[in-house]
C-alpha atoms as a PDB file:
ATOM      1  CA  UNK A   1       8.569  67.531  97.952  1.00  0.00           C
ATOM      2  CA  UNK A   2       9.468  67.698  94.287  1.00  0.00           C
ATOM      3  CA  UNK A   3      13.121  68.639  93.040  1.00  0.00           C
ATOM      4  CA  UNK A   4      10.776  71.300  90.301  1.00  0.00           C
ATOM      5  CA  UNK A   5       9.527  73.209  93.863  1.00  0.00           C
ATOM      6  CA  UNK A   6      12.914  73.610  95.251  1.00  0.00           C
ATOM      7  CA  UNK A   7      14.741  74.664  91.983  1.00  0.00           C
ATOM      8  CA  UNK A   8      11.833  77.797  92.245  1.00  0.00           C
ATOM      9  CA  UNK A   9      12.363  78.757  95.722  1.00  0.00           C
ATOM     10  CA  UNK A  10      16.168  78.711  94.784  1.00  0.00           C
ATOM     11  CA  UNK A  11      15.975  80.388  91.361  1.00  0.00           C
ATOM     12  CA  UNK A  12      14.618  82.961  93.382  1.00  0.00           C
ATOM     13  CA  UNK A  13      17.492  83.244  95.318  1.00  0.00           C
ATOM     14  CA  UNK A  14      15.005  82.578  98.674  1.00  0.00           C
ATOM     15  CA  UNK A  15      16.794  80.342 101.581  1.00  0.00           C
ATOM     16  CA  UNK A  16      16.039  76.886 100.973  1.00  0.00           C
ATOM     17  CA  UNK A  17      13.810  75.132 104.253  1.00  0.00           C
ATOM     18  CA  UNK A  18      15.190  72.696 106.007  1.00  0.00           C
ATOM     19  CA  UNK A  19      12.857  70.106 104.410  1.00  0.00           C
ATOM     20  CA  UNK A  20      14.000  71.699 101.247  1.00  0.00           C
ATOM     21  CA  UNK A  21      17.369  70.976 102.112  1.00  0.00           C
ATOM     22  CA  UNK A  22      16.770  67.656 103.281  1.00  0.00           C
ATOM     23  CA  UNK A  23      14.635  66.322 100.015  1.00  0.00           C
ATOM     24  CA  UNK A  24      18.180  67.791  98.364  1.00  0.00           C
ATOM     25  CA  UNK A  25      20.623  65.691 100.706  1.00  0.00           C
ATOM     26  CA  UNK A  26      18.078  62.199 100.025  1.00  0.00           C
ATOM     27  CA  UNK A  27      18.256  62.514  96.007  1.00  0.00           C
ATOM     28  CA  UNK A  28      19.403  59.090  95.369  1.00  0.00           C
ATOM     29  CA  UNK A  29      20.883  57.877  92.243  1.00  0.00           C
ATOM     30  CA  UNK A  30      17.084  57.501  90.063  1.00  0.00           C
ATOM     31  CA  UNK A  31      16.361  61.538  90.741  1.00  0.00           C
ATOM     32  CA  UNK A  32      20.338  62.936  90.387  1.00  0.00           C
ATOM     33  CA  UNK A  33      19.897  63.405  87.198  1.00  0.00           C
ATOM     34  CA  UNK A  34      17.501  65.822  87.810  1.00  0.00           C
ATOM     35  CA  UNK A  35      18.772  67.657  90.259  1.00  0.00           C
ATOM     36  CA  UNK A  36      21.904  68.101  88.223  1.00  0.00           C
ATOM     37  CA  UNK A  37      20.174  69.413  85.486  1.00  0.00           C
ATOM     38  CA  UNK A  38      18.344  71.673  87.851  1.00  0.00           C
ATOM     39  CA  UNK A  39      21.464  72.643  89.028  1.00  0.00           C
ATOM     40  CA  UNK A  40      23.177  73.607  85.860  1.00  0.00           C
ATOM     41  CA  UNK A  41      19.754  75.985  85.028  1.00  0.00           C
ATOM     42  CA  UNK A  42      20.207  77.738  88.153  1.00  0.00           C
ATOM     43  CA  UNK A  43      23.647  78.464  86.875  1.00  0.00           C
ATOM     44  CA  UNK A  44      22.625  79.840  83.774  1.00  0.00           C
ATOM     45  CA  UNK A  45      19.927  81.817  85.713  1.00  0.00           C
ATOM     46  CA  UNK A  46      22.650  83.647  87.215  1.00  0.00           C
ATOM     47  CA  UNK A  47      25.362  83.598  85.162  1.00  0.00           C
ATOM     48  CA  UNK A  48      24.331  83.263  81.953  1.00  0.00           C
ATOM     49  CA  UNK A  49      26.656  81.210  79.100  1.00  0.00           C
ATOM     50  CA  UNK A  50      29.655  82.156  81.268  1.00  0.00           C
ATOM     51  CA  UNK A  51      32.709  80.337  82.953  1.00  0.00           C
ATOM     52  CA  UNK A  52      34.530  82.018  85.297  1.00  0.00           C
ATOM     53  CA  UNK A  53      38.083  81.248  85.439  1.00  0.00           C
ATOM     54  CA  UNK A  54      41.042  81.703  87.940  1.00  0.00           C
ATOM     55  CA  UNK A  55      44.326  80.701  88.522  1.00  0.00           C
ATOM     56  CA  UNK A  56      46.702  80.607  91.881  1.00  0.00           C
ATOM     57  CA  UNK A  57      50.396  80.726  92.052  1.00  0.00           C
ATOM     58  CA  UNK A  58      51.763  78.906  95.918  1.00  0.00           C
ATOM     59  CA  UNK A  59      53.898  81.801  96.778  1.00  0.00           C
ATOM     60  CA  UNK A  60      55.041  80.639 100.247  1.00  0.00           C
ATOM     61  CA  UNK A  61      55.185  76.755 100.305  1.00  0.00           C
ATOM     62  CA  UNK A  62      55.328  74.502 103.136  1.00  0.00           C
ATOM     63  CA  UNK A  63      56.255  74.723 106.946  1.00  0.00           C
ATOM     64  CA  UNK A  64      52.941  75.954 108.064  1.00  0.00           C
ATOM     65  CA  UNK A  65      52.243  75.770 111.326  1.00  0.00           C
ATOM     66  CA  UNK A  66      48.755  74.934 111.222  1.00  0.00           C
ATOM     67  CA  UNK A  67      47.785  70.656 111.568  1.00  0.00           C
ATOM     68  CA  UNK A  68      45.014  70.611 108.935  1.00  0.00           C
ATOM     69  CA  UNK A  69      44.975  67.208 108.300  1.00  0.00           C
ATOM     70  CA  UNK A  70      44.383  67.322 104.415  1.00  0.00           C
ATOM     71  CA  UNK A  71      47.413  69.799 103.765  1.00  0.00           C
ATOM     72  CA  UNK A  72      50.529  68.658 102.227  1.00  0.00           C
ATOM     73  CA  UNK A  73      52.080  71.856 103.374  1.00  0.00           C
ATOM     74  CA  UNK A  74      51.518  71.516 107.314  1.00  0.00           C
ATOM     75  CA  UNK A  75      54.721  71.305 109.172  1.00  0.00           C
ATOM     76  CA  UNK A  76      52.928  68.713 111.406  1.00  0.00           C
ATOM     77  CA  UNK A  77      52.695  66.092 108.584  1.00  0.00           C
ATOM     78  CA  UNK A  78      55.359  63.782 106.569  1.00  0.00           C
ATOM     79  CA  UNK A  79      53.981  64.880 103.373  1.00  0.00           C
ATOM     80  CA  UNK A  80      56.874  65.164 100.651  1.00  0.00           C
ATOM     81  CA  UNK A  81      55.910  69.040  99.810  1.00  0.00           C
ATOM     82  CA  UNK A  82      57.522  71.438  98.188  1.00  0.00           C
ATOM     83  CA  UNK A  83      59.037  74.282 100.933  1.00  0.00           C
ATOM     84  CA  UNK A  84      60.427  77.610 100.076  1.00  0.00           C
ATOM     85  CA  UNK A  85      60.232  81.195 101.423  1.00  0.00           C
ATOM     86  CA  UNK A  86      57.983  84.233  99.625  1.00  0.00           C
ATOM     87  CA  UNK A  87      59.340  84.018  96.815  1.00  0.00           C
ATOM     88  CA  UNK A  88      60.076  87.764  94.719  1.00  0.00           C
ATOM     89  CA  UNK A  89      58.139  90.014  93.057  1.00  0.00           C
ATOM     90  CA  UNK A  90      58.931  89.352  89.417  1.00  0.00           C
ATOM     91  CA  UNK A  91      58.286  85.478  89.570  1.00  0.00           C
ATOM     92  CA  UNK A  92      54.732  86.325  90.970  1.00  0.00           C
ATOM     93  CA  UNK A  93      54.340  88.227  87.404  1.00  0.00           C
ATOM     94  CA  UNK A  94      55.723  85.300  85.685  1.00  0.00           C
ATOM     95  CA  UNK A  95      53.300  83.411  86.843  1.00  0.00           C
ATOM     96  CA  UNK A  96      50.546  85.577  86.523  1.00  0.00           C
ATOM     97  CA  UNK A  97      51.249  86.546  82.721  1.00  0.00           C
ATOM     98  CA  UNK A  98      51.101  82.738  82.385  1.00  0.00           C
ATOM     99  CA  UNK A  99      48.119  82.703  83.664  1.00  0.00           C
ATOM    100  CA  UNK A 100      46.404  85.346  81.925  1.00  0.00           C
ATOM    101  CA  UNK A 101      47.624  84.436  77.995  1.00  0.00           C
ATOM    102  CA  UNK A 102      46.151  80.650  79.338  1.00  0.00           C
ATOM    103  CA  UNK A 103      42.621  82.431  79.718  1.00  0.00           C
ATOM    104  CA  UNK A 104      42.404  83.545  83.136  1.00  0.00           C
ATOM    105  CA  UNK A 105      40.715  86.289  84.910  1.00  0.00           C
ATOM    106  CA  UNK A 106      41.300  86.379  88.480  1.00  0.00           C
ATOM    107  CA  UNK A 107      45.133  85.167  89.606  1.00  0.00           C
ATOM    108  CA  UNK A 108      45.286  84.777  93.484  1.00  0.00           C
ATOM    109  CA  UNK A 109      48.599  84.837  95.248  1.00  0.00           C
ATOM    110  CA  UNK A 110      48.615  82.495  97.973  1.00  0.00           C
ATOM    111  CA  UNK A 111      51.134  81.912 100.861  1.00  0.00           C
ATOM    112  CA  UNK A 112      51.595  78.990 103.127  1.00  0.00           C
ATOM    113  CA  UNK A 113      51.125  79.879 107.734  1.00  0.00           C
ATOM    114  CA  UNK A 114      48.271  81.142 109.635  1.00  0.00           C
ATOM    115  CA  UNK A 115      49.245  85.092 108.549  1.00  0.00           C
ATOM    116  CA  UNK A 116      51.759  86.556 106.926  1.00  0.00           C
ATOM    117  CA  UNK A 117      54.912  88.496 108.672  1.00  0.00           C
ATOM    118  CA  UNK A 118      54.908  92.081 108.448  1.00  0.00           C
ATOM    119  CA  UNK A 119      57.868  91.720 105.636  1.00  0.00           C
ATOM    120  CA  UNK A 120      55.676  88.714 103.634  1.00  0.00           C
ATOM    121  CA  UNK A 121      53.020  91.557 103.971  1.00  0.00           C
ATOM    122  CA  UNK A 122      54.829  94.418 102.385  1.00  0.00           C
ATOM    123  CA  UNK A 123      55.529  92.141  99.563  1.00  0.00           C
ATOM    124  CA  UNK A 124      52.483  91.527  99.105  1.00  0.00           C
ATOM    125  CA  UNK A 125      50.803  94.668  98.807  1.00  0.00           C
ATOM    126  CA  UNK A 126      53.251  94.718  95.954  1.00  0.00           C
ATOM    127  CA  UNK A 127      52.422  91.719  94.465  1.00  0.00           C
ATOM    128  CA  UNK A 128      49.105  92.984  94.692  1.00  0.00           C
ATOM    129  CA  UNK A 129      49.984  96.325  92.846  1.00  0.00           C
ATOM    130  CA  UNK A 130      51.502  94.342  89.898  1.00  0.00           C
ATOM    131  CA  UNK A 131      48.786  92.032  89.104  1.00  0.00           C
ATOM    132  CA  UNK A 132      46.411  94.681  88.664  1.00  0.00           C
ATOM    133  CA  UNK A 133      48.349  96.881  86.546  1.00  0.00           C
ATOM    134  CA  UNK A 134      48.496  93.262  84.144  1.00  0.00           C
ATOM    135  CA  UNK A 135      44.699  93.703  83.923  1.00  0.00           C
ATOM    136  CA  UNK A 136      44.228  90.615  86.183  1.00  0.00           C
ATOM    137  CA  UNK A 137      41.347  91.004  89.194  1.00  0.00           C
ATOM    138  CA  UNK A 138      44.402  90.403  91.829  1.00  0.00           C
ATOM    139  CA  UNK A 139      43.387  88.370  94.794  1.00  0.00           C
ATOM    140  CA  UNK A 140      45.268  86.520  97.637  1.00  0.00           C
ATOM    141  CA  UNK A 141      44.982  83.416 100.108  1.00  0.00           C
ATOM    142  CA  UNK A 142      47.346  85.006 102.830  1.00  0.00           C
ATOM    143  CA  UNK A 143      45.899  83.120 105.991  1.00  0.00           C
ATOM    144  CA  UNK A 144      44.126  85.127 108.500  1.00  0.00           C
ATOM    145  CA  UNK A 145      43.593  88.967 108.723  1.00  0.00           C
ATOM    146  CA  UNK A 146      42.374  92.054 110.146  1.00  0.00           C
ATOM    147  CA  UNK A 147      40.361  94.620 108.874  1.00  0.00           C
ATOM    148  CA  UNK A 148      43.092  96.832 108.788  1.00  0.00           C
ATOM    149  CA  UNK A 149      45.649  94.893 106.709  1.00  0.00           C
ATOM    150  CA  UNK A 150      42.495  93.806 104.265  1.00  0.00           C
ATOM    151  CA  UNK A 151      41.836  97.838 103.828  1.00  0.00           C
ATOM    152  CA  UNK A 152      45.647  97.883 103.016  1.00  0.00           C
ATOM    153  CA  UNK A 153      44.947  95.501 100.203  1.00  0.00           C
ATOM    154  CA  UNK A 154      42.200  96.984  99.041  1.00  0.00           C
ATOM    155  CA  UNK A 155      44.171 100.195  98.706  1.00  0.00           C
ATOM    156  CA  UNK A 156      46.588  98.034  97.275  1.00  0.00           C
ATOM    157  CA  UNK A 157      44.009  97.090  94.067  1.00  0.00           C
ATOM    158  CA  UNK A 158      43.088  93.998  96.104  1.00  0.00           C
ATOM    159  CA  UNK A 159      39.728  92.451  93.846  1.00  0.00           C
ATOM    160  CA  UNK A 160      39.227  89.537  96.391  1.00  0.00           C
ATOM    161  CA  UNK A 161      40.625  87.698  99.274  1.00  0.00           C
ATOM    162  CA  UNK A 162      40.264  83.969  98.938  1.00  0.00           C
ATOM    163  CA  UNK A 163      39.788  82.443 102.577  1.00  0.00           C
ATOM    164  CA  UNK A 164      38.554  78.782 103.316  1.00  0.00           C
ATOM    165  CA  UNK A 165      36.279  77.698 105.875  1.00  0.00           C
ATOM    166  CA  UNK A 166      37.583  74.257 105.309  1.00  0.00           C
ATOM    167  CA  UNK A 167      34.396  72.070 106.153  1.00  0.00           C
ATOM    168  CA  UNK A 168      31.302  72.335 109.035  1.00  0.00           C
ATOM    169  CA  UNK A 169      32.451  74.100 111.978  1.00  0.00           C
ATOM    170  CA  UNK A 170      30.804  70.845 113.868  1.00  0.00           C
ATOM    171  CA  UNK A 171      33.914  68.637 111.656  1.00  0.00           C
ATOM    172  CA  UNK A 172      36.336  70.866 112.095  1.00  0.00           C
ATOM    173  CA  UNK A 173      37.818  69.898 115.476  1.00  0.00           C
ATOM    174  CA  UNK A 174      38.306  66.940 113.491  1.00  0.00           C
ATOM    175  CA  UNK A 175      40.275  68.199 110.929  1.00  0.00           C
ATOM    176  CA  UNK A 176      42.161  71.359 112.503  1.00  0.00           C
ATOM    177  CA  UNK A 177      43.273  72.127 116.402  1.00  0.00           C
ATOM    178  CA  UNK A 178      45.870  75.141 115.898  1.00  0.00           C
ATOM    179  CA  UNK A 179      43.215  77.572 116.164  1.00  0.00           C
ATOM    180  CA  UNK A 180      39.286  78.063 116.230  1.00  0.00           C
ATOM    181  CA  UNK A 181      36.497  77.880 113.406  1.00  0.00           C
ATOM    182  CA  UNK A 182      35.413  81.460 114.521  1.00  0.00           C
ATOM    183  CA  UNK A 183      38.752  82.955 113.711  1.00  0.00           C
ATOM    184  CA  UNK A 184      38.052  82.291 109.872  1.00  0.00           C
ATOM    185  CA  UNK A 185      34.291  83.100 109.717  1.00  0.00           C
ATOM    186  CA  UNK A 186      35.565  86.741 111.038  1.00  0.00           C
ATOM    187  CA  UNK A 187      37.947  87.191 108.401  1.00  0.00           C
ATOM    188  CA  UNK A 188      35.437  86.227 106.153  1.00  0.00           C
ATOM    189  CA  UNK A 189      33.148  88.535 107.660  1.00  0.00           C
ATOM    190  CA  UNK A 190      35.490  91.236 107.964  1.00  0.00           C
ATOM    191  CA  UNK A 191      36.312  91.171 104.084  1.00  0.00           C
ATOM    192  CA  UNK A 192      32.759  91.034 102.781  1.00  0.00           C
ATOM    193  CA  UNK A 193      32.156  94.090 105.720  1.00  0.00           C
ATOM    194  CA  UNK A 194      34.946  96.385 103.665  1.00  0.00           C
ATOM    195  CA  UNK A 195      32.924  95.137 100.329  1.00  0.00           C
ATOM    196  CA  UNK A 196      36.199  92.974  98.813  1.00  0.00           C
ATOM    197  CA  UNK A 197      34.810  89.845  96.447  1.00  0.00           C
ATOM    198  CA  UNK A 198      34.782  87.282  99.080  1.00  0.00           C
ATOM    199  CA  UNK A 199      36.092  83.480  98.140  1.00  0.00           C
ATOM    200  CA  UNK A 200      35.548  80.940 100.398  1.00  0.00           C
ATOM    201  CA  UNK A 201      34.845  77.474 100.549  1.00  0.00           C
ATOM    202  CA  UNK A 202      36.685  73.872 101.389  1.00  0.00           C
ATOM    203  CA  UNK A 203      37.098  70.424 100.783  1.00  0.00           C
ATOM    204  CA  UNK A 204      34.868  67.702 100.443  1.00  0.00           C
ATOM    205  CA  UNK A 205      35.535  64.377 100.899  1.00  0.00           C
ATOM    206  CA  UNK A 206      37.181  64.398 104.322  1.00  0.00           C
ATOM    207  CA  UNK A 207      34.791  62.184 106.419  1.00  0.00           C
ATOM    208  CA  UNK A 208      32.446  64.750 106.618  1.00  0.00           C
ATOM    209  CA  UNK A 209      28.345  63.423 106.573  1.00  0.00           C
ATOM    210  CA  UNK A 210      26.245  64.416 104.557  1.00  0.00           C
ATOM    211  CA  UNK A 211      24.471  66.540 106.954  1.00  0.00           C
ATOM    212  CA  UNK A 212      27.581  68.162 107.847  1.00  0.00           C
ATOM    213  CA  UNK A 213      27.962  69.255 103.561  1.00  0.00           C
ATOM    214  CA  UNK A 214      24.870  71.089 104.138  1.00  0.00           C
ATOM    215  CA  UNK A 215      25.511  72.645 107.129  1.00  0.00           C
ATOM    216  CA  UNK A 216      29.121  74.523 106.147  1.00  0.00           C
ATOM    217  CA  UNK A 217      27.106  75.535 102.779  1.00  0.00           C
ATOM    218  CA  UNK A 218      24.056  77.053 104.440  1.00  0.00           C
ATOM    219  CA  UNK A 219      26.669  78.891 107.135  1.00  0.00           C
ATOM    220  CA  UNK A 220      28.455  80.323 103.789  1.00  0.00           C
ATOM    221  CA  UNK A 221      24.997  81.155 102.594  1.00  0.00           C
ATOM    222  CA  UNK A 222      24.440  83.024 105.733  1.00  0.00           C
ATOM    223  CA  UNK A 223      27.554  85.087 105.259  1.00  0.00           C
ATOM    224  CA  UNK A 224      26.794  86.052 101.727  1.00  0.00           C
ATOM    225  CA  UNK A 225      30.270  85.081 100.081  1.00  0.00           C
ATOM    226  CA  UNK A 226      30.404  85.786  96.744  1.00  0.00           C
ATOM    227  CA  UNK A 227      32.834  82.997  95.205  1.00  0.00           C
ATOM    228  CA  UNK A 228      32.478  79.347  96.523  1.00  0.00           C
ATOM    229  CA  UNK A 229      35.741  77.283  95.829  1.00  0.00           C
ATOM    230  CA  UNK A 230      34.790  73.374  95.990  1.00  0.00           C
ATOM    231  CA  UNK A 231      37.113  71.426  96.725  1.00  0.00           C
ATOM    232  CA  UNK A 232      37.709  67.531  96.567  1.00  0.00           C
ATOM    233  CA  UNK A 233      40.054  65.647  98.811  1.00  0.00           C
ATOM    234  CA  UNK A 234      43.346  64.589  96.531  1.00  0.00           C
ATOM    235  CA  UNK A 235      44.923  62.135  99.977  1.00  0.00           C
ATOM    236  CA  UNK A 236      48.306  63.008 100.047  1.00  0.00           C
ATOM    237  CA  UNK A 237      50.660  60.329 101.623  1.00  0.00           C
ATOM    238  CA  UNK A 238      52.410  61.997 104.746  1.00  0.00           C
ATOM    239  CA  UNK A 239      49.244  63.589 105.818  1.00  0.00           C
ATOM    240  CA  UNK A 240      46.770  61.937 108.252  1.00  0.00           C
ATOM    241  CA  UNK A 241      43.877  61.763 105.139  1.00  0.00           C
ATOM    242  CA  UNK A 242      46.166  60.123 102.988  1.00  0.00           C
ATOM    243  CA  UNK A 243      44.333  56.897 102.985  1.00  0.00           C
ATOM    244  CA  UNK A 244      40.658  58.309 102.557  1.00  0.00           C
ATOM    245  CA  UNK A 245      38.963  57.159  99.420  1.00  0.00           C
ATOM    246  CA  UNK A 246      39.176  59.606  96.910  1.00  0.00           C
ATOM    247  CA  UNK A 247      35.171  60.883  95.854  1.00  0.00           C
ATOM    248  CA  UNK A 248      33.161  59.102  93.058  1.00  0.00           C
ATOM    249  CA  UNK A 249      32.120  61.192  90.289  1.00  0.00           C
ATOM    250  CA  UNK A 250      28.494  60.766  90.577  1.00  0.00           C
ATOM    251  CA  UNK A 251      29.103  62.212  94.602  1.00  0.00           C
ATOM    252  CA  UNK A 252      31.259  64.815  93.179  1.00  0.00           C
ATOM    253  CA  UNK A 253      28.834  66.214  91.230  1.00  0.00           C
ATOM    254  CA  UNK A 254      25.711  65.888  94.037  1.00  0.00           C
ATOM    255  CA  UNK A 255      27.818  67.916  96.069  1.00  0.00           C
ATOM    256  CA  UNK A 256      28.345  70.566  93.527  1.00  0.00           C
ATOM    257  CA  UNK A 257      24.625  70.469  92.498  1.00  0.00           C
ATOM    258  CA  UNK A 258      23.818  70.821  96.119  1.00  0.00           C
ATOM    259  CA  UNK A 259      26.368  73.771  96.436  1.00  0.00           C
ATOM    260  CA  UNK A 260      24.282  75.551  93.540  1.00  0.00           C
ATOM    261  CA  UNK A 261      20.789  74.801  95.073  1.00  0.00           C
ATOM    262  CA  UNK A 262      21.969  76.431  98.413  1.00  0.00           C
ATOM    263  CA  UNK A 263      23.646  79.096  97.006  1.00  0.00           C
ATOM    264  CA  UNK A 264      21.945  80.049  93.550  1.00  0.00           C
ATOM    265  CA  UNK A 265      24.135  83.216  92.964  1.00  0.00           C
ATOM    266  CA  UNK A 266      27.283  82.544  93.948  1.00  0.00           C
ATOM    267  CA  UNK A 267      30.043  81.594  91.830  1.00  0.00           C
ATOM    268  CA  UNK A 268      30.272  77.851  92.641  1.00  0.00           C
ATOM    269  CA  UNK A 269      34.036  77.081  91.313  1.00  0.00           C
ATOM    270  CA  UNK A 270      35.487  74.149  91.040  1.00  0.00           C
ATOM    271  CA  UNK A 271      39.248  73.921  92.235  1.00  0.00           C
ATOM    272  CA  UNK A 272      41.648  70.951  93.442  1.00  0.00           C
ATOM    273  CA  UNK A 273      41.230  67.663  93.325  1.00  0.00           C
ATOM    274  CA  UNK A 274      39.508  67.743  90.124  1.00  0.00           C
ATOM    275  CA  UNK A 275      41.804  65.479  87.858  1.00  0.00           C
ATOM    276  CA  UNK A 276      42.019  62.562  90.653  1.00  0.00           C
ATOM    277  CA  UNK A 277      37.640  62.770  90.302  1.00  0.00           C
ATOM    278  CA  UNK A 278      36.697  63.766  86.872  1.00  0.00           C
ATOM    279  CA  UNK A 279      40.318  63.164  84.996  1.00  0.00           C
ATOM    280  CA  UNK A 280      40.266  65.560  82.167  1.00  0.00           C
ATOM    281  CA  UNK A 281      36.872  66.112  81.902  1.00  0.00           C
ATOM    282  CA  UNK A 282      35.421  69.533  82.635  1.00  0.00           C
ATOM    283  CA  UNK A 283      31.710  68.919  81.346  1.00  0.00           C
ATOM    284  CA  UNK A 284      30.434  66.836  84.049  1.00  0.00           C
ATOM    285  CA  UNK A 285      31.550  69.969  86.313  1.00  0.00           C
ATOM    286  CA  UNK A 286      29.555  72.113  84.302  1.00  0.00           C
ATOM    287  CA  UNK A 287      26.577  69.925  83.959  1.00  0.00           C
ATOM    288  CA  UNK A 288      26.349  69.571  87.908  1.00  0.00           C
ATOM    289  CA  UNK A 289      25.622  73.356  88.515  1.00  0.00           C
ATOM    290  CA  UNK A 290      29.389  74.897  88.724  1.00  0.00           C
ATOM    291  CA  UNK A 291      30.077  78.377  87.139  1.00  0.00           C
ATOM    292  CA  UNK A 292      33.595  78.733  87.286  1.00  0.00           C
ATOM    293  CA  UNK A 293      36.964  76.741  86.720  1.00  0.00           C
ATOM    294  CA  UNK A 294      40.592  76.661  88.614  1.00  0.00           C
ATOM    295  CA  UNK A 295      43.072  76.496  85.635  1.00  0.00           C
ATOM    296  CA  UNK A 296      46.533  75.462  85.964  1.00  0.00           C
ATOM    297  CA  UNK A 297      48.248  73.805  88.651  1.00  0.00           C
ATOM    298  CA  UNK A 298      47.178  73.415  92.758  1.00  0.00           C
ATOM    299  CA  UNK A 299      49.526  74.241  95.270  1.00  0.00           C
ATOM    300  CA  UNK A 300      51.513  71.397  95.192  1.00  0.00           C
ATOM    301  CA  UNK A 301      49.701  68.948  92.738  1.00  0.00           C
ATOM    302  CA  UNK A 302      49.262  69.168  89.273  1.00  0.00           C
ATOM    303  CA  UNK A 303      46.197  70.739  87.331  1.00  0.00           C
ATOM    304  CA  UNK A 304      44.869  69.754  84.071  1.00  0.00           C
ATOM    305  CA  UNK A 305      46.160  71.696  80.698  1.00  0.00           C
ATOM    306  CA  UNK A 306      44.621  75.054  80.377  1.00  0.00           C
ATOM    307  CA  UNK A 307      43.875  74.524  76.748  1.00  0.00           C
ATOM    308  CA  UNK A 308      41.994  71.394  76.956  1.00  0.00           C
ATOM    309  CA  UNK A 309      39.897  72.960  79.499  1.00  0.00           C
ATOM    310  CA  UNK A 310      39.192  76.691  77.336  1.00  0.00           C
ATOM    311  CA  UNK A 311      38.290  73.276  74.236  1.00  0.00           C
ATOM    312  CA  UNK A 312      36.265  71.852  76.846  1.00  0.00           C
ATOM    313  CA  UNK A 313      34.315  74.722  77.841  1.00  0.00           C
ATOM    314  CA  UNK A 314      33.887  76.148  74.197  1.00  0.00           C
ATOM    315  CA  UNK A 315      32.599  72.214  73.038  1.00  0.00           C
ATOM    316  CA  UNK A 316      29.989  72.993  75.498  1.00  0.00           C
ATOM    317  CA  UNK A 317      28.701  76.080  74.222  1.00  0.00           C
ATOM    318  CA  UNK A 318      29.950  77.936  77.353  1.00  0.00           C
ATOM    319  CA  UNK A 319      32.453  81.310  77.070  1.00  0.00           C
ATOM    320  CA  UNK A 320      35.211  82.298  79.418  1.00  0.00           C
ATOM    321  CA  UNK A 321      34.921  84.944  81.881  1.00  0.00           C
END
């Protein structure tokens, strides 16, 4: 089965066959080349000369309750992270005025725990208010929620909630206990139901297979998320991954080539983790089918400099979005 086929049966935004999928996950290093160039035309199939970019501010750091075993913030780890309450209003719009004159678009508000407290939430249907009137698509990365406190948000000016799946559901025992894969597929579900822009992704690189990438793409295929955040493991001493290798570049960029191949239309962004894989570059993202950026810094690890990224991008013919 020919890379050519599958890039036409994606390209027309049909669900890729297993075989397909499989030919995909065998590419060895001879045909990647290929496939990332593939990858990168499916792209600009979709989203033309464009490069989406965001940026987050960690609102509500540390003590989380939650044992992921890549997170710096979990209250179950040793990790040396930074730990404060929600902070106020007007330092979210510091941020996010930051954000905006360094080129972003969307600015997500995100807050440490499993969901907020009814307080953290009245704040943030504030927040939410105040990015928007900034010009800013306002998101948030709040945890887990109900339909009813996503509608608030969306009456709020809400533009998307960001909400990770993390990895395969058939990995994730392996990687969180403090609750169940099904609880974040329905708030997933329940976003994209009230029509919000729906973000979700995870983080490659954990131990995952192969087998297992494919599978936690194809189940965000199935629920039609708009925004795909990939994410590559950064080990953190004090957490359980923190002596997992970090990714290769060349894997790096299969994995976001494969991303694009499964899921031709969605905005395939590249987030954390990218300085410890690519170091400053940004073209080998772009070459490898991604179609957005994270600017800035991660929630408790540095980013790379806005402006060399916006140089980046332009040096590649691309525009910001």
């Amino acid at each position: 089965m020919s890379l050519a086929s599958i890039f036409a049966h994606a390209a027309e935004n049909r669900p890729l066959a297993d075989a397909e999928v499989r030919a995909l996950l065998d590419v060895g290093p001879d045909q990647l080349p290929e496939m990332l160039s593939l990858a990168r035309e499916l792209a600009r199939l979709a989203f033309g000369r464009t490069v989406s970019l965001c940026a987050i501010v960690n609102a509500k750091s540390g003590a989380c309750p939650e044992d992921c075993a890549f997170c710096a913030q979990s209250a179950h780890g040793r990790a040396d992270a930074p730990n404060y309450p929600l902070v106020d209003l007007e330092k979210v719009l510091e941020a996010a005025r930051q954000a905006q004159a360094a080129g972003a678009r969307r600015f997500s508000v995100v807050l440490s725990g499993a969901t907020p407290a009814d307080g953290e939430f009245a704040l943030l249907l504030d927040m939410v208010r105040a990015i928007a009137t900034l010009g800013l698509m306002a998101d948030t990365s709040p945890g887990i929620l109900d339909r009813e406190r996503l509608a608030l948000l969306q009456e709020a000016g809400l533009s998307g909630y960001h909400h990770n799946l993390e990895t395969a559901r058939s990995f994730f025992p392996q990687i969180c206990t403090t609750h169940a894969y099904d609880e974040d597929v329905a708030a997933v579900a329940a976003a994209k139901e009230l029509g919000l822009y729906v973000c979700s992704g995870g983080i490659f690189g954990l131990g995952e297979t192969w087998e297992q990438r494919a599978e936690f793409l194809l189940e965000l295929r199935a629920l039609g998320v708009d925004s795909v955040p990939v994410n590559f493991l950064n080990p953190i001493p004090g957490t359980p991954l923190e002596h997992r290798p970090v990714l290769l570049p060349a894997e790096a960029q299969k994995i976001l080539a494969l991303a694009r191949f499964i899921l031709p239309r969605a905005a395939v962004r590249m987030c954390g983790g990218r300085p410890r894989v690519f170091g400053d570059k940004v073209v080998p993202v772009l070459s490898s089918g991604a179609s957005g950026l994270m600017i800035g810094d991660y929630l408790t690890t540095p980013g790379a400099d806005p402006a060399r990224d916006l140089r980046e991008v332009a040096a590649a013919g691309l525009e910001p979005c």
